[in-house]
PDB file of N, CA and C in Angstrom:
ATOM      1  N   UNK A   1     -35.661 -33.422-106.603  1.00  0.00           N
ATOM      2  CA  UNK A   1     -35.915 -32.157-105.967  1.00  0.00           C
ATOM      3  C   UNK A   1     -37.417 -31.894-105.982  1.00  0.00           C
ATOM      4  N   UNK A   2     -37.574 -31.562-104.768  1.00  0.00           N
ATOM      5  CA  UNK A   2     -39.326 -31.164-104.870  1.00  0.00           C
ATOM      6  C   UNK A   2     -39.914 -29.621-105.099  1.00  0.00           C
ATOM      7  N   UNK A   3     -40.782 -29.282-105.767  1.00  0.00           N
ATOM      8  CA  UNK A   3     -40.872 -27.909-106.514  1.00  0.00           C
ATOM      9  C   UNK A   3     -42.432 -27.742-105.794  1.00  0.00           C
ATOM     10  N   UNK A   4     -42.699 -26.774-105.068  1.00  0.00           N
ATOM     11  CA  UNK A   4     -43.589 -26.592-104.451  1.00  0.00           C
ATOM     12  C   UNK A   4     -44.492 -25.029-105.093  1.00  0.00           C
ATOM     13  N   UNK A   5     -45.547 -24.804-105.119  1.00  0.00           N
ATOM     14  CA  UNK A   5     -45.757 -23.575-105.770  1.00  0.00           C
ATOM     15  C   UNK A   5     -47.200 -23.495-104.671  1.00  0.00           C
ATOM     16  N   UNK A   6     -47.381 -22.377-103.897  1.00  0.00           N
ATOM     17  CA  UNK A   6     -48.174 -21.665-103.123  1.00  0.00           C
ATOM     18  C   UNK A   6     -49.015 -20.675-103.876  1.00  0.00           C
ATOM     19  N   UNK A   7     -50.321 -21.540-103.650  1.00  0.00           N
ATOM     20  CA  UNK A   7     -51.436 -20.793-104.631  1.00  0.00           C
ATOM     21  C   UNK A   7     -52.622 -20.561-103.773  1.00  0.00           C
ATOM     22  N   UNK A   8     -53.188 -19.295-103.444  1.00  0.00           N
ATOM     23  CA  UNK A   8     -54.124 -19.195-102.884  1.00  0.00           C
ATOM     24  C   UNK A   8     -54.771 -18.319-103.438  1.00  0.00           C
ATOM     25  N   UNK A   9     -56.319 -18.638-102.910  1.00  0.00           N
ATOM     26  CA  UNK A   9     -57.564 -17.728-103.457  1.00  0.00           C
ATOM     27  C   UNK A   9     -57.245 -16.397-102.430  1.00  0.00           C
ATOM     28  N   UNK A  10     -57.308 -15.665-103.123  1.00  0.00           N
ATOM     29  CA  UNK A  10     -57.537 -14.194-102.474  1.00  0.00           C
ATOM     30  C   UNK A  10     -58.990 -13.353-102.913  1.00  0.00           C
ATOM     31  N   UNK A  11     -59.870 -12.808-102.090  1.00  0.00           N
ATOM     32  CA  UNK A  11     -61.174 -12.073-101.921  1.00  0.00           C
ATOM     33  C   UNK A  11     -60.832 -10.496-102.549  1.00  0.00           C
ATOM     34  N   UNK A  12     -60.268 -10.370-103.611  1.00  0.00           N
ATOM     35  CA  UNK A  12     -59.491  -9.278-103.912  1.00  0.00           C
ATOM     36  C   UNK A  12     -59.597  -9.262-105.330  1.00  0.00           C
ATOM     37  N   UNK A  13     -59.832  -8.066-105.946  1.00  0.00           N
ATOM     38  CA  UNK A  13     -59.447  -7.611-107.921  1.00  0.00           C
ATOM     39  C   UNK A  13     -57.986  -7.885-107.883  1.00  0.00           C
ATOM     40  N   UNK A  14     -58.049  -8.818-109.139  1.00  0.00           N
ATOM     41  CA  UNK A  14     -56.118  -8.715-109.600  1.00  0.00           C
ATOM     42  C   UNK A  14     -55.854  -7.394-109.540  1.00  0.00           C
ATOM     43  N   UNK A  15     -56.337  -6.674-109.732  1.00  0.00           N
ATOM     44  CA  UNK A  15     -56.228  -5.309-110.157  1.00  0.00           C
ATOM     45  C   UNK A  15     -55.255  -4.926-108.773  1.00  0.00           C
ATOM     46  N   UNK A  16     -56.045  -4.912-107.808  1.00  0.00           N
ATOM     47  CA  UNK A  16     -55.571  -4.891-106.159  1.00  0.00           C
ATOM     48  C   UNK A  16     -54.648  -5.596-105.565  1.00  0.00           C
ATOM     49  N   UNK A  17     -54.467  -6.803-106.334  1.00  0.00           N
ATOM     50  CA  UNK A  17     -53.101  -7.388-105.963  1.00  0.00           C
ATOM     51  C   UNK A  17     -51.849  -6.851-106.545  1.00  0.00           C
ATOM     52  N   UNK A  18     -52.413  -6.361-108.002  1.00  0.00           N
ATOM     53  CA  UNK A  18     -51.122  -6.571-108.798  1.00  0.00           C
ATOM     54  C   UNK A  18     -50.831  -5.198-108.141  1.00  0.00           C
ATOM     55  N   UNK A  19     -51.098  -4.272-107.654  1.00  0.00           N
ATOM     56  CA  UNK A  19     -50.700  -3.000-107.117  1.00  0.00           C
ATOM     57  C   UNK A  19     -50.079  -3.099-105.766  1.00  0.00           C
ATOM     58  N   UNK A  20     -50.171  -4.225-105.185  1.00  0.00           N
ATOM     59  CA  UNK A  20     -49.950  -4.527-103.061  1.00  0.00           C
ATOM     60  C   UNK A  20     -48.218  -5.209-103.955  1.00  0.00           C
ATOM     61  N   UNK A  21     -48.322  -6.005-105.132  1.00  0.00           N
ATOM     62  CA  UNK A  21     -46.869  -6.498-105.529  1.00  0.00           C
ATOM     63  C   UNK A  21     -45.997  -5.672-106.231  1.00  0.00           C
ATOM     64  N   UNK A  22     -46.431  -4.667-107.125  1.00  0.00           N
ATOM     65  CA  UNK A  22     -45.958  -3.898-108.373  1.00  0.00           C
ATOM     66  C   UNK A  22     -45.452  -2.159-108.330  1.00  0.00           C
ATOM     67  N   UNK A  23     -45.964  -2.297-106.985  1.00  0.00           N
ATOM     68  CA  UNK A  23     -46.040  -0.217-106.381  1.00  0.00           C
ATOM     69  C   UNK A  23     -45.313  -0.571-105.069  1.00  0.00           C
ATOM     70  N   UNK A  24     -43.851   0.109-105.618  1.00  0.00           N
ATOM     71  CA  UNK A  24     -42.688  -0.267-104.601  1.00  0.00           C
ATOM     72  C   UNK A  24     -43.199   0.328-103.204  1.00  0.00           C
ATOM     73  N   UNK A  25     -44.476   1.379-102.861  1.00  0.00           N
ATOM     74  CA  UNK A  25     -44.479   2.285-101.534  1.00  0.00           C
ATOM     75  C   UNK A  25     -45.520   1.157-101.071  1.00  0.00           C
ATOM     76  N   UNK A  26     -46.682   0.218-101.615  1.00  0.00           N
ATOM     77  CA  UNK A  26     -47.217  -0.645-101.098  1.00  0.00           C
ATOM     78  C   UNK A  26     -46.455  -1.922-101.073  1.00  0.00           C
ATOM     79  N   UNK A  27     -45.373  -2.240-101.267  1.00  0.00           N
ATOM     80  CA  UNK A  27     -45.172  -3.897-101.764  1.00  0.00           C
ATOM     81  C   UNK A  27     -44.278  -3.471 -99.945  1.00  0.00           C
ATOM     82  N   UNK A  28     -43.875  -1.741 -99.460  1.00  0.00           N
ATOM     83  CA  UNK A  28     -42.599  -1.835 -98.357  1.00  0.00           C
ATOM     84  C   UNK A  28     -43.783  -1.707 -97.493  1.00  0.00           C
ATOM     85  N   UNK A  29     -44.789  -1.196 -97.788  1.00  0.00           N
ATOM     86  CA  UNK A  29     -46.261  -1.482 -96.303  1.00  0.00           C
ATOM     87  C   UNK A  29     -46.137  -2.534 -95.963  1.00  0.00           C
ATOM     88  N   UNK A  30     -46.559  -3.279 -96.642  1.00  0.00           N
ATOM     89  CA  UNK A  30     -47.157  -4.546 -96.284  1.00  0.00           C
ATOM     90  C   UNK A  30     -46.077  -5.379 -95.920  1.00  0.00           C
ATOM     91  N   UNK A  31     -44.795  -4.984 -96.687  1.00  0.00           N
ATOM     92  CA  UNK A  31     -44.055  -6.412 -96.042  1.00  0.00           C
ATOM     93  C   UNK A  31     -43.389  -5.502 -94.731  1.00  0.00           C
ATOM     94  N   UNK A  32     -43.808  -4.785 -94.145  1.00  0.00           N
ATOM     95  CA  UNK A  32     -42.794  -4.026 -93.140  1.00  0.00           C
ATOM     96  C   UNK A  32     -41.580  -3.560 -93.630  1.00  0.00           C
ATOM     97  N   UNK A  33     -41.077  -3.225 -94.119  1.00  0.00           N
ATOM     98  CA  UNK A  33     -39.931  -3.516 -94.971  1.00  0.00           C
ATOM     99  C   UNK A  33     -39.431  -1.753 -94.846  1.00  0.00           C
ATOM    100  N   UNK A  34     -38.284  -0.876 -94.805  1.00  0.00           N
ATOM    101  CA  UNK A  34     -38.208   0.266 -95.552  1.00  0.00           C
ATOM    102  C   UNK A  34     -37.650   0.365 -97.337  1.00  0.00           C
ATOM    103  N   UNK A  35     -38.660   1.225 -97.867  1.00  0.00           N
ATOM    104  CA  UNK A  35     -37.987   1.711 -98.899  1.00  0.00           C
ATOM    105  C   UNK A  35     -36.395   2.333 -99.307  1.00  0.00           C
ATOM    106  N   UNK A  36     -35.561   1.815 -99.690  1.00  0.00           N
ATOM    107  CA  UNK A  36     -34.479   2.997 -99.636  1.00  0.00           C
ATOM    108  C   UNK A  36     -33.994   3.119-100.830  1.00  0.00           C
ATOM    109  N   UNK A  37     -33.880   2.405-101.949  1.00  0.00           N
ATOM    110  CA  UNK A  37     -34.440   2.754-103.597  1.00  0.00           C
ATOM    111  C   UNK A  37     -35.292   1.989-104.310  1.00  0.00           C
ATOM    112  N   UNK A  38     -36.322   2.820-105.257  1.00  0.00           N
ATOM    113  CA  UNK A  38     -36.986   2.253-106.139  1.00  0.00           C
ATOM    114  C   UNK A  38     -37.378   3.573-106.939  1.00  0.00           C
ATOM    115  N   UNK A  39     -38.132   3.059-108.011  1.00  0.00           N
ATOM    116  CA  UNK A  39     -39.170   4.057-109.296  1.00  0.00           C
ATOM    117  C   UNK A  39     -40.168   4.327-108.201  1.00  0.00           C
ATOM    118  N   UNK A  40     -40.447   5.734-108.666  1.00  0.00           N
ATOM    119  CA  UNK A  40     -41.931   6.334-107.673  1.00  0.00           C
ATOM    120  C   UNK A  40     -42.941   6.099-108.805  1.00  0.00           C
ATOM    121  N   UNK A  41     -42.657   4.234-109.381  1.00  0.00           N
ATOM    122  CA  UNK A  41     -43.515   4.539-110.268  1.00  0.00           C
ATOM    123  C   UNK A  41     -43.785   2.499-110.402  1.00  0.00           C
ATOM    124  N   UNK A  42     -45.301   1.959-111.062  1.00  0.00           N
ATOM    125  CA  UNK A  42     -44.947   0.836-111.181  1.00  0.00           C
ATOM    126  C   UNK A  42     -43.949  -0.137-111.438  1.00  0.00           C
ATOM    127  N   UNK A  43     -43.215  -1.008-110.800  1.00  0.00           N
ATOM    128  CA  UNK A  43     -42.215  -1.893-111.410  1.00  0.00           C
ATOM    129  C   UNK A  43     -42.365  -2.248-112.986  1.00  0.00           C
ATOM    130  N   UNK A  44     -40.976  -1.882-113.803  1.00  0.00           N
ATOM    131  CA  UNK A  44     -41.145  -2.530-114.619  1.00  0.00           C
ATOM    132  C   UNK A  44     -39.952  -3.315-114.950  1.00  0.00           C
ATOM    133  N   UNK A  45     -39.474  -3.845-115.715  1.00  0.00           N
ATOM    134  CA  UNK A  45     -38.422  -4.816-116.307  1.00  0.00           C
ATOM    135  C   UNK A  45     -37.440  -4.189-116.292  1.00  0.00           C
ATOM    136  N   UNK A  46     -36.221  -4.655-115.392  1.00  0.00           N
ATOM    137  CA  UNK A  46     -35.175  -3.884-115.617  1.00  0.00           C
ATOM    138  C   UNK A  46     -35.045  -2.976-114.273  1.00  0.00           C
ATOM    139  N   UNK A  47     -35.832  -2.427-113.853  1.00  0.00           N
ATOM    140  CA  UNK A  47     -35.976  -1.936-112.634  1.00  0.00           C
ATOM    141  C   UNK A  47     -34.974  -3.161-111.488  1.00  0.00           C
ATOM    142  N   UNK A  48     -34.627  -1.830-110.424  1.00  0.00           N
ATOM    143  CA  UNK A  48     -33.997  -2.551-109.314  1.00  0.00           C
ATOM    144  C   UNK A  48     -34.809  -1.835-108.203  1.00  0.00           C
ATOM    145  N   UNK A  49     -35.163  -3.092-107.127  1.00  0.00           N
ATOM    146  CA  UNK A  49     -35.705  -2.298-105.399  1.00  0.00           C
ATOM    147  C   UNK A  49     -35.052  -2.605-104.501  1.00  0.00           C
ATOM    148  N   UNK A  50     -34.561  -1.635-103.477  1.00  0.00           N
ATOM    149  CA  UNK A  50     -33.987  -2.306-102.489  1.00  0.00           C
ATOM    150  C   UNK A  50     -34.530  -1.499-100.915  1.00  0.00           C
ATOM    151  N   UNK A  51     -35.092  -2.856-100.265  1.00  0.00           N
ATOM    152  CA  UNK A  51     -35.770  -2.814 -99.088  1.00  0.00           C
ATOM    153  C   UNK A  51     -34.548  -3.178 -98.052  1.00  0.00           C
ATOM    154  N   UNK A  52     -35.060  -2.188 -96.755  1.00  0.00           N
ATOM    155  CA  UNK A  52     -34.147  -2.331 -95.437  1.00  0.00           C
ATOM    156  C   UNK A  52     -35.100  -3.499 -94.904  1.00  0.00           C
ATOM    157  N   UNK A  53     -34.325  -4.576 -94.040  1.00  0.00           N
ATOM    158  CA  UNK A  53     -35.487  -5.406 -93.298  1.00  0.00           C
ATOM    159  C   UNK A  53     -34.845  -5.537 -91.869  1.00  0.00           C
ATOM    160  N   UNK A  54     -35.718  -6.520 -91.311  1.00  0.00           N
ATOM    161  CA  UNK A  54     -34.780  -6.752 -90.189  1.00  0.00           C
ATOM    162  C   UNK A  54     -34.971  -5.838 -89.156  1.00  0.00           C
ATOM    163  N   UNK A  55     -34.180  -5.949 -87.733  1.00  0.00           N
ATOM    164  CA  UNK A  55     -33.607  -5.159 -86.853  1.00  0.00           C
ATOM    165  C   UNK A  55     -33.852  -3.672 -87.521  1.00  0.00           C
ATOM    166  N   UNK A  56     -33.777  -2.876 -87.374  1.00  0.00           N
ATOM    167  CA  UNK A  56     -33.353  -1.474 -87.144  1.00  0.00           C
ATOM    168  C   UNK A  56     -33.355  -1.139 -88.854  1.00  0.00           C
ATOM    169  N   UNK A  57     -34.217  -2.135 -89.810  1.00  0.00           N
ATOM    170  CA  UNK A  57     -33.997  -2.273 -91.246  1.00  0.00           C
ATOM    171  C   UNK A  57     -32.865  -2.184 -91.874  1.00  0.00           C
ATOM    172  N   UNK A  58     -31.673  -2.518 -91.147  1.00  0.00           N
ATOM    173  CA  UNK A  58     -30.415  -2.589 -91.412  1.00  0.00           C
ATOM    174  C   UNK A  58     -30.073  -3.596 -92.398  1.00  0.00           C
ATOM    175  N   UNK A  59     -30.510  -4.903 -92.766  1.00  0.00           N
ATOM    176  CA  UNK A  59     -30.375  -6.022 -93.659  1.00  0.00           C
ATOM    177  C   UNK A  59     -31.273  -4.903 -95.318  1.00  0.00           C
ATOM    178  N   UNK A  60     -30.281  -5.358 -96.306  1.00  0.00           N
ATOM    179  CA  UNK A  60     -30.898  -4.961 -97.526  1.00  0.00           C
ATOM    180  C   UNK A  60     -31.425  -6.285 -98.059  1.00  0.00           C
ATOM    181  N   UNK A  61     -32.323  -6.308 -98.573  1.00  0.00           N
ATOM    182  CA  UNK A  61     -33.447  -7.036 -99.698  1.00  0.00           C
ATOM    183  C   UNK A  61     -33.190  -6.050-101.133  1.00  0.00           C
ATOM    184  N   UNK A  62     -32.939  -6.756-101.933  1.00  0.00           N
ATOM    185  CA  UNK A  62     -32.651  -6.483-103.479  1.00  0.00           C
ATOM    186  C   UNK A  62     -33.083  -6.696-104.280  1.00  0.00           C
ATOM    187  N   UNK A  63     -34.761  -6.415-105.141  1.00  0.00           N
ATOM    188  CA  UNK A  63     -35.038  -6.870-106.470  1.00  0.00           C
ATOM    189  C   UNK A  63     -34.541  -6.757-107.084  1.00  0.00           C
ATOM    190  N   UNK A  64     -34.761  -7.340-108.321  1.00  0.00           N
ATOM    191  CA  UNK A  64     -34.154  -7.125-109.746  1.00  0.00           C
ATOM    192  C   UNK A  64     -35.273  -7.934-110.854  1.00  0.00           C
ATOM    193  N   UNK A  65     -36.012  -6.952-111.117  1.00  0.00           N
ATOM    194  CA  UNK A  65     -37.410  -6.910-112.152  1.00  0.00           C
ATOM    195  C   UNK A  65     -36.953  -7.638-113.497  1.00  0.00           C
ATOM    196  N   UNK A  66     -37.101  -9.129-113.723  1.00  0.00           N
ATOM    197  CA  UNK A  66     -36.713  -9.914-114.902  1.00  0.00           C
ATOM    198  C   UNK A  66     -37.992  -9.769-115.557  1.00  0.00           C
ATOM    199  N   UNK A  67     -39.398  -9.770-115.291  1.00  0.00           N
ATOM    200  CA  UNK A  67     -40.383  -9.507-115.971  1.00  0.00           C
ATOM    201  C   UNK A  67     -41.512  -9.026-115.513  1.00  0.00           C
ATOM    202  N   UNK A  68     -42.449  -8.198-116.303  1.00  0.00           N
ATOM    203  CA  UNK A  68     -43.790  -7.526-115.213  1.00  0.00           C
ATOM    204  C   UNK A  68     -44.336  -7.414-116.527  1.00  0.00           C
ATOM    205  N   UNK A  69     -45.721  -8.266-116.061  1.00  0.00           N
ATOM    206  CA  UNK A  69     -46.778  -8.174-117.076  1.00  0.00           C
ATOM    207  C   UNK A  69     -48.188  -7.321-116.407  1.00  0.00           C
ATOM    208  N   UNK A  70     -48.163  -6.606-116.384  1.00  0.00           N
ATOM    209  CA  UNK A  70     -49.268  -5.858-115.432  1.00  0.00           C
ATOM    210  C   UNK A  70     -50.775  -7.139-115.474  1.00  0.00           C
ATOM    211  N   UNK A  71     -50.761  -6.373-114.477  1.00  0.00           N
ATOM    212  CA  UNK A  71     -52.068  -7.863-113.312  1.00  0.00           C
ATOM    213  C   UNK A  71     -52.010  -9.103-113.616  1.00  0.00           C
ATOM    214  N   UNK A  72     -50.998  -9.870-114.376  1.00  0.00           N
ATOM    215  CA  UNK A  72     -51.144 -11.086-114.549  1.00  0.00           C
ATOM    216  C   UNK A  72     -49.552 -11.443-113.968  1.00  0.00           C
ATOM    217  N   UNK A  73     -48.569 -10.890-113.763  1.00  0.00           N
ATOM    218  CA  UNK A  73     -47.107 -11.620-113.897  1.00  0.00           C
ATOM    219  C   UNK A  73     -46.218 -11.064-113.415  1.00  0.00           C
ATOM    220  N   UNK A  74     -44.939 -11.493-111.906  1.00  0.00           N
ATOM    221  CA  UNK A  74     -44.125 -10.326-112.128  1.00  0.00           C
ATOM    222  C   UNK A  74     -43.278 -11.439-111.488  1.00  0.00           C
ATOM    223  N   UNK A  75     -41.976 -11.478-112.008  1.00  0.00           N
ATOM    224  CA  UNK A  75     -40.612 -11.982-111.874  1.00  0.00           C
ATOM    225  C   UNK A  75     -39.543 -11.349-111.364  1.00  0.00           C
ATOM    226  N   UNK A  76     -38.890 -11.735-110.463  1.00  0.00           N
ATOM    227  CA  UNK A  76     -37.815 -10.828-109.628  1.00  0.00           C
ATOM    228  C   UNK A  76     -36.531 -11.976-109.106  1.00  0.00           C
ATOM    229  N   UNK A  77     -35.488 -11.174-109.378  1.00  0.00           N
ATOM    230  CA  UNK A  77     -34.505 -11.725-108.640  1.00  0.00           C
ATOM    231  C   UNK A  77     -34.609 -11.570-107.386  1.00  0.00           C
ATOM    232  N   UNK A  78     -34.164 -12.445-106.346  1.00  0.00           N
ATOM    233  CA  UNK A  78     -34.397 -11.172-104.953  1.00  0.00           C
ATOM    234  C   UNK A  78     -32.923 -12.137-104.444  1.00  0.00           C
ATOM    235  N   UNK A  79     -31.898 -10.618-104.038  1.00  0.00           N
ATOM    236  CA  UNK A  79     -30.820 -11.240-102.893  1.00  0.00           C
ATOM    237  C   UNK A  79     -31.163 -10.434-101.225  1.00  0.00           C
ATOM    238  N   UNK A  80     -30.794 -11.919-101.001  1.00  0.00           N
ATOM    239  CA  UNK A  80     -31.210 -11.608 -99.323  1.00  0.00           C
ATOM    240  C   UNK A  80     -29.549 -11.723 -98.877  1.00  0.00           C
ATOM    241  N   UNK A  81     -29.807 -10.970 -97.323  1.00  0.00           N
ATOM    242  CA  UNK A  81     -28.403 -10.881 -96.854  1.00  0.00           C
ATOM    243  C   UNK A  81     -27.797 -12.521 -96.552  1.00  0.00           C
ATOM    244  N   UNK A  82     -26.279 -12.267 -96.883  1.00  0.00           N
ATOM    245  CA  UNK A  82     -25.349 -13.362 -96.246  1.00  0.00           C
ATOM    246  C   UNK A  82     -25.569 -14.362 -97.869  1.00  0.00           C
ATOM    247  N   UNK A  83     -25.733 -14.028 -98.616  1.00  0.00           N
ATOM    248  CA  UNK A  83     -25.461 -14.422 -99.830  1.00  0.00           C
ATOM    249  C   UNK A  83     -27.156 -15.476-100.652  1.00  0.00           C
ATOM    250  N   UNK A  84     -28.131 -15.309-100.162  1.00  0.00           N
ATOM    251  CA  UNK A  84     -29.128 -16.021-100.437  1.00  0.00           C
ATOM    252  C   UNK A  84     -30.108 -15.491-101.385  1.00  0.00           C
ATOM    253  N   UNK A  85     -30.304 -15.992-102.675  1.00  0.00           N
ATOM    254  CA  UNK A  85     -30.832 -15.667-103.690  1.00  0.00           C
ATOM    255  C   UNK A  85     -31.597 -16.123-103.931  1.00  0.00           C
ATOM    256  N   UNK A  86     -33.046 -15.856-105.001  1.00  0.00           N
ATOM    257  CA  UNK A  86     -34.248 -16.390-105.071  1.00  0.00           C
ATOM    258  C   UNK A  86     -34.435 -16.000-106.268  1.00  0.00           C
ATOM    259  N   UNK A  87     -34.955 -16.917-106.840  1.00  0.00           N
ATOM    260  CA  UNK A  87     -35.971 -16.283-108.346  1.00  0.00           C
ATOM    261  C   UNK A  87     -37.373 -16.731-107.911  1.00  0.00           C
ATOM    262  N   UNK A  88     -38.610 -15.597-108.721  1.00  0.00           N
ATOM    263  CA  UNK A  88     -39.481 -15.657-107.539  1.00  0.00           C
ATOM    264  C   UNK A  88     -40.410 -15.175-108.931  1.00  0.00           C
ATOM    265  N   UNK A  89     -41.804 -15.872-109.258  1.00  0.00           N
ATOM    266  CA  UNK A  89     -42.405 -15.435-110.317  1.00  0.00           C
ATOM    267  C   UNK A  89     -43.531 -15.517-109.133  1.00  0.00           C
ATOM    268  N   UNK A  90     -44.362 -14.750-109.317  1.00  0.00           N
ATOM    269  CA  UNK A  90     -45.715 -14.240-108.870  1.00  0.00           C
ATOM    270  C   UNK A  90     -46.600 -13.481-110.209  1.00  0.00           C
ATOM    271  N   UNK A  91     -47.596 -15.258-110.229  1.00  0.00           N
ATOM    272  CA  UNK A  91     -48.434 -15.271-111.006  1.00  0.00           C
ATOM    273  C   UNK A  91     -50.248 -14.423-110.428  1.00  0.00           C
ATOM    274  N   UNK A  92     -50.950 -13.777-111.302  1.00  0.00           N
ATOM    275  CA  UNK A  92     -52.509 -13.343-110.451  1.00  0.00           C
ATOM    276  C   UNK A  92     -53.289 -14.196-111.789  1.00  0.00           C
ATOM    277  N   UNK A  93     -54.511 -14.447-111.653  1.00  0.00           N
ATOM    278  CA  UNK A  93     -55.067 -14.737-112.305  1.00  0.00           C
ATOM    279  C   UNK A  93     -56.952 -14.315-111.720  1.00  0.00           C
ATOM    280  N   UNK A  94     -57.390 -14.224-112.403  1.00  0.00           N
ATOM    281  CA  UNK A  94     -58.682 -13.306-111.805  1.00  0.00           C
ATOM    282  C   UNK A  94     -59.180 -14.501-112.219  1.00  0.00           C
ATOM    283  N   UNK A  95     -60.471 -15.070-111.010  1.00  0.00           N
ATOM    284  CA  UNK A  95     -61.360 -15.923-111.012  1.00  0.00           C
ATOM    285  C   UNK A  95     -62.762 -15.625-111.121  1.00  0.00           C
ATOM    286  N   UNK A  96     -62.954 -14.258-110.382  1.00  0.00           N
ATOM    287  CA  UNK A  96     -64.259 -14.183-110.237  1.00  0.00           C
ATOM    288  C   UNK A  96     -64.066 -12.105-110.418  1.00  0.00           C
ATOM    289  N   UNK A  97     -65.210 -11.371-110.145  1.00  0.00           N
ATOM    290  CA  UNK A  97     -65.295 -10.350-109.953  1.00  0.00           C
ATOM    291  C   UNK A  97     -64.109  -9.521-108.635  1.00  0.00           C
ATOM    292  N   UNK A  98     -64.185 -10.028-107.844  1.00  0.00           N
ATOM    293  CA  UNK A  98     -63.872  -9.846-106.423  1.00  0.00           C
ATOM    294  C   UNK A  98     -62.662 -10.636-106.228  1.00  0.00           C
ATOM    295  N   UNK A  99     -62.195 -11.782-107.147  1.00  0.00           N
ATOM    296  CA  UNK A  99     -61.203 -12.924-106.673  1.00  0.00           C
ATOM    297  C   UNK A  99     -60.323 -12.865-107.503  1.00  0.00           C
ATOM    298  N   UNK A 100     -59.081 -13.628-106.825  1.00  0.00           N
ATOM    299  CA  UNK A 100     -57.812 -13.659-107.722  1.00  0.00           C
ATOM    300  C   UNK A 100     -57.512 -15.031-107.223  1.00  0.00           C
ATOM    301  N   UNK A 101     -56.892 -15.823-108.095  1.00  0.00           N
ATOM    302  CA  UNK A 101     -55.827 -16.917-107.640  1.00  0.00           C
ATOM    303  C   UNK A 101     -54.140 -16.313-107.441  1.00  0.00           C
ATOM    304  N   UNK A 102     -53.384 -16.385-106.525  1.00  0.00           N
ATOM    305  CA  UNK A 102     -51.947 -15.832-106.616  1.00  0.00           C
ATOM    306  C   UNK A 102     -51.447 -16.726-106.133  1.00  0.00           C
ATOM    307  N   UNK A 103     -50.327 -17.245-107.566  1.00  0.00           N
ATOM    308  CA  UNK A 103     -49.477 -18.215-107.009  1.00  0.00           C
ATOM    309  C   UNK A 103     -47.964 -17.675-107.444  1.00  0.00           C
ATOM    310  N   UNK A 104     -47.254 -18.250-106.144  1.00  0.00           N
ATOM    311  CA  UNK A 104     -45.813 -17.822-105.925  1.00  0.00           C
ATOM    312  C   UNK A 104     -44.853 -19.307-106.313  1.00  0.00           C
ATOM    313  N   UNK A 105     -43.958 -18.836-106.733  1.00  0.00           N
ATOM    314  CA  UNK A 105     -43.245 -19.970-107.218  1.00  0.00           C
ATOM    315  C   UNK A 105     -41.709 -19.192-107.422  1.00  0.00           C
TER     316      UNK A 105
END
């Protein structure tokens, strides 16, 4: 089996990432996505999110917060519709002032 992990430099403070992944009202901006439950508050462990996607945001997207290390780490179950599941760790690592490495796996 081949295990692939997507790591890119981003021009960005971990600080700024870990908030676009970790703050359920930015993580539904950016992915287009609607909110329809989460904490009005950072993800933490144990927490559940669930995003409308799709068409008319009719398809649900489902986290389920297995771990959150603020700006360095956050782990999620995610079920997608029609039965498709993911475990999904999103690592930040700060390189420079301005930079982050973020790798998804």
């Amino acid at each position: 089996m081949l295990h692939v992990c997507p790591t890119e430099v981003v021009r960005a403070r971990a600080e700024r990432v870990w908030v676009l992944v970790a703050t359920p009202t930015e993580l539904a901006q950016w992915t287009e996505t609607r909110l329809i439950e989460a904490p009005a508050r950072e993800l933490r462990p144990g927490d559940r999110l669930v995003l409308g996607a799709g068409i008319g945001h009719a398809m649900k997207v489902i986290f389920e917060v297995q771990d959150a290390v603020p700006l360095h780490r956050l782990a999620i179950h995610i079920r997608l519709p029609f039965g498709v599941t993911n475990d999904e760790v999103i690592e930040i690592a700060p390189i420079g002032v301005d930079a982050c490495r973020v790798t998804f796996n």
